[in-house]
Each structure stands twice: as C-alpha cells, then as structure tokens.
Protein backbone atom coordinates (compact mmCIF):
# COMPACT_ATOMS: atom_id res chain seq x y z
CA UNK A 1 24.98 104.54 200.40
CA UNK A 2 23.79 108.28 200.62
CA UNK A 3 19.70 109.14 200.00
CA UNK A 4 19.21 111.53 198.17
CA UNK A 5 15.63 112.14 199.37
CA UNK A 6 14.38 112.30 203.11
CA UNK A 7 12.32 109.37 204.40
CA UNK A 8 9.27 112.01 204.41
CA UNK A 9 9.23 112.58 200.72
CA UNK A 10 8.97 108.81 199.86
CA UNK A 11 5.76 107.30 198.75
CA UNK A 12 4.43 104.23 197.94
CA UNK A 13 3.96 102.48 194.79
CA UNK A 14 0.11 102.05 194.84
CA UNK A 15 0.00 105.55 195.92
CA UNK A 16 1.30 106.84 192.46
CA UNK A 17 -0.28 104.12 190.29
CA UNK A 18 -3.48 105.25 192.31
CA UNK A 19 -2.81 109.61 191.08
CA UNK A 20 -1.43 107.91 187.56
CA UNK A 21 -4.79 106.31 187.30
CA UNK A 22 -6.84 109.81 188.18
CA UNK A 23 -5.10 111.83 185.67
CA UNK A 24 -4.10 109.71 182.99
CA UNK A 25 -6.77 108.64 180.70
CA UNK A 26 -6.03 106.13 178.00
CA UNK A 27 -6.26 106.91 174.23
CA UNK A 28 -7.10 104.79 171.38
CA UNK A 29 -4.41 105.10 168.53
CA UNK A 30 -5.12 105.88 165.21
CA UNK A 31 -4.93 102.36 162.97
CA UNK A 32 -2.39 103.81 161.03
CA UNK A 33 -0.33 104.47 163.56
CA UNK A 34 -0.74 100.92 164.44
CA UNK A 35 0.25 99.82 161.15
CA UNK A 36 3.07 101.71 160.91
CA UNK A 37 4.21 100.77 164.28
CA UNK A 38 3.92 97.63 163.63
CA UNK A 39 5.57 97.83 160.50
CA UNK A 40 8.60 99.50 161.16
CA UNK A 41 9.30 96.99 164.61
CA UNK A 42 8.69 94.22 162.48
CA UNK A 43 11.44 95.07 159.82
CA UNK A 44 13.77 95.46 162.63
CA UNK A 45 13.21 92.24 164.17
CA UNK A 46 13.75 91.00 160.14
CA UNK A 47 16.81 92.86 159.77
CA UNK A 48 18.58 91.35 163.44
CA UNK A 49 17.08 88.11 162.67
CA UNK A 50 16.79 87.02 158.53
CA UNK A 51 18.01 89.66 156.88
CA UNK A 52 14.34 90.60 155.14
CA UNK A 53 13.02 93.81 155.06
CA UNK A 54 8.83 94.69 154.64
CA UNK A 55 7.80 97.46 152.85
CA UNK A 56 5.28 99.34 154.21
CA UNK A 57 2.40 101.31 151.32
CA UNK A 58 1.97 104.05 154.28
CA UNK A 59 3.67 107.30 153.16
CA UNK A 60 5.75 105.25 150.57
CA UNK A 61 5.77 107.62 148.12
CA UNK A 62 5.89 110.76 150.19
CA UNK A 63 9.76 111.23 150.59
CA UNK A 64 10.81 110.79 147.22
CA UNK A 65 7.83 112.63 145.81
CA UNK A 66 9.20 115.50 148.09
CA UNK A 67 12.67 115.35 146.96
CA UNK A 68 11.83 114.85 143.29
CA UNK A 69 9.29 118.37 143.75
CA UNK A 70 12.24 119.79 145.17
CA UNK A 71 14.98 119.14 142.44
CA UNK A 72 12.58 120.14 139.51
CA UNK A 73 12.02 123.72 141.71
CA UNK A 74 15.37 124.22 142.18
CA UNK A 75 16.50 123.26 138.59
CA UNK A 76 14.04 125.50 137.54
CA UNK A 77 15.13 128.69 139.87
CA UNK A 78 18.90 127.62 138.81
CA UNK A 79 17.87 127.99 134.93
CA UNK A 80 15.87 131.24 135.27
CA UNK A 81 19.11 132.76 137.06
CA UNK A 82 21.35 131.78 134.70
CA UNK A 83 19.21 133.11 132.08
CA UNK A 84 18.70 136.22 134.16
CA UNK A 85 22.90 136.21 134.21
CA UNK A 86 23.16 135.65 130.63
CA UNK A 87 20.60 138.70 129.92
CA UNK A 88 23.06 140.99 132.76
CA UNK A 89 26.68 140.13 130.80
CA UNK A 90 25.06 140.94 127.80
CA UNK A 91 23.38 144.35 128.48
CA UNK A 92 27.26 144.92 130.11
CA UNK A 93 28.84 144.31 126.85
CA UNK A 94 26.60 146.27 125.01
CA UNK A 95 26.89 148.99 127.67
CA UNK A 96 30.94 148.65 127.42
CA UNK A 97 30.99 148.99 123.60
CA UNK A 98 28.25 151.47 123.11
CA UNK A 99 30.67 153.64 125.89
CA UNK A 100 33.60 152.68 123.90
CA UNK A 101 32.20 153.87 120.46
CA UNK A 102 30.89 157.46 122.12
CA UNK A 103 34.40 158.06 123.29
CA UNK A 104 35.62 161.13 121.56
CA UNK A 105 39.15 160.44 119.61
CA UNK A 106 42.26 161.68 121.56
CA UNK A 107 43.88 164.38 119.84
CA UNK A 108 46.77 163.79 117.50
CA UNK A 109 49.83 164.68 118.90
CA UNK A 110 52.56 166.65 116.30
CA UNK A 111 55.27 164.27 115.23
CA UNK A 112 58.82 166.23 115.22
C-alpha cells in the first residue's frame, strides 16, 4: 500500500489531543438545546424500536404558526389583485365604449 504522507509529517496521537486540548475550550449548551436534543434522538430510537413518537412543546407551534401567517398574507395580496384586476377591465370597458360612442358616423354612401 502507497502513503500518501512522508514519515516526517506524521505525528502522534497525544501530540494532537495535547494542541486539541490548548485551543479547544469546552462550552456549556444551552438547556434547550439539550431538550431538544434529547428529544428529537429519543423519537428516533421510538420510531426504529416501538413505533411511538414524543412530542416535544419546544417550537411546537412555530411552523404552522408560520405557514398559517403566510397563507392569510398571501390570500390577502391574491384578493387585493384581483380586485385591483376587476377595477382595470372595468375602466377598459368604459374606456372602449366611451371611444365607441365619440366615434363620428361614417358617411352614407348613395345607393344607385
């Protein structure tokens, strides 16, 4: 088998866990975080293993109150351009018949 690497570039394992140590500092999660971890890996193990499902009360709500925001905006911008078509077909007509009435008559041709 080839190496990819020389034998000078290879170091040791306490060597890295040693810099690893130095720069990385450890963090304390936020709890809801936690809870939501926790959550979600737990309904997956359910799901593989009973068929069960938790529900979890963090951001519940927060998807569907999104989409439901999202339908009544959109109705709404959907009704005021329709209305706003309605109002632009009309003021066409209008503008079509008031042309058509201010049309002066074509002369009457001589019969023989």
């Amino acid at each position: 088998m080839k190496r990819l690497w020389p034998r000078k570039h290879t170091i040791d394992l306490a060597t890295v866990e040693a810099r690893l140590a130095e720069s990385l500092t450890p963090v304390q999660p936020r709890p809801a975080y936690v809870q939501d971890l926790r959550t979600r890996l737990m309904n997956e193990f359910n799901r593989e293993h009973t068929g069960m499902q938790i529900t979890s009360s963090l951001g519940e709500h927060t998807p569907r109150g999104w989409l439901l925001a999202g339908g009544i905006i959109g109705s709404a911008v959907m009704l005021v351009v329709g209305i706003r078509g309605l109002f632009s077909l009309a003021g066409l007509l209008g503008l079509l018949l008031h042309h058509r009435q201010t049309k002066p008559p074509l002369p009457a041709t001589p019969a023989n």
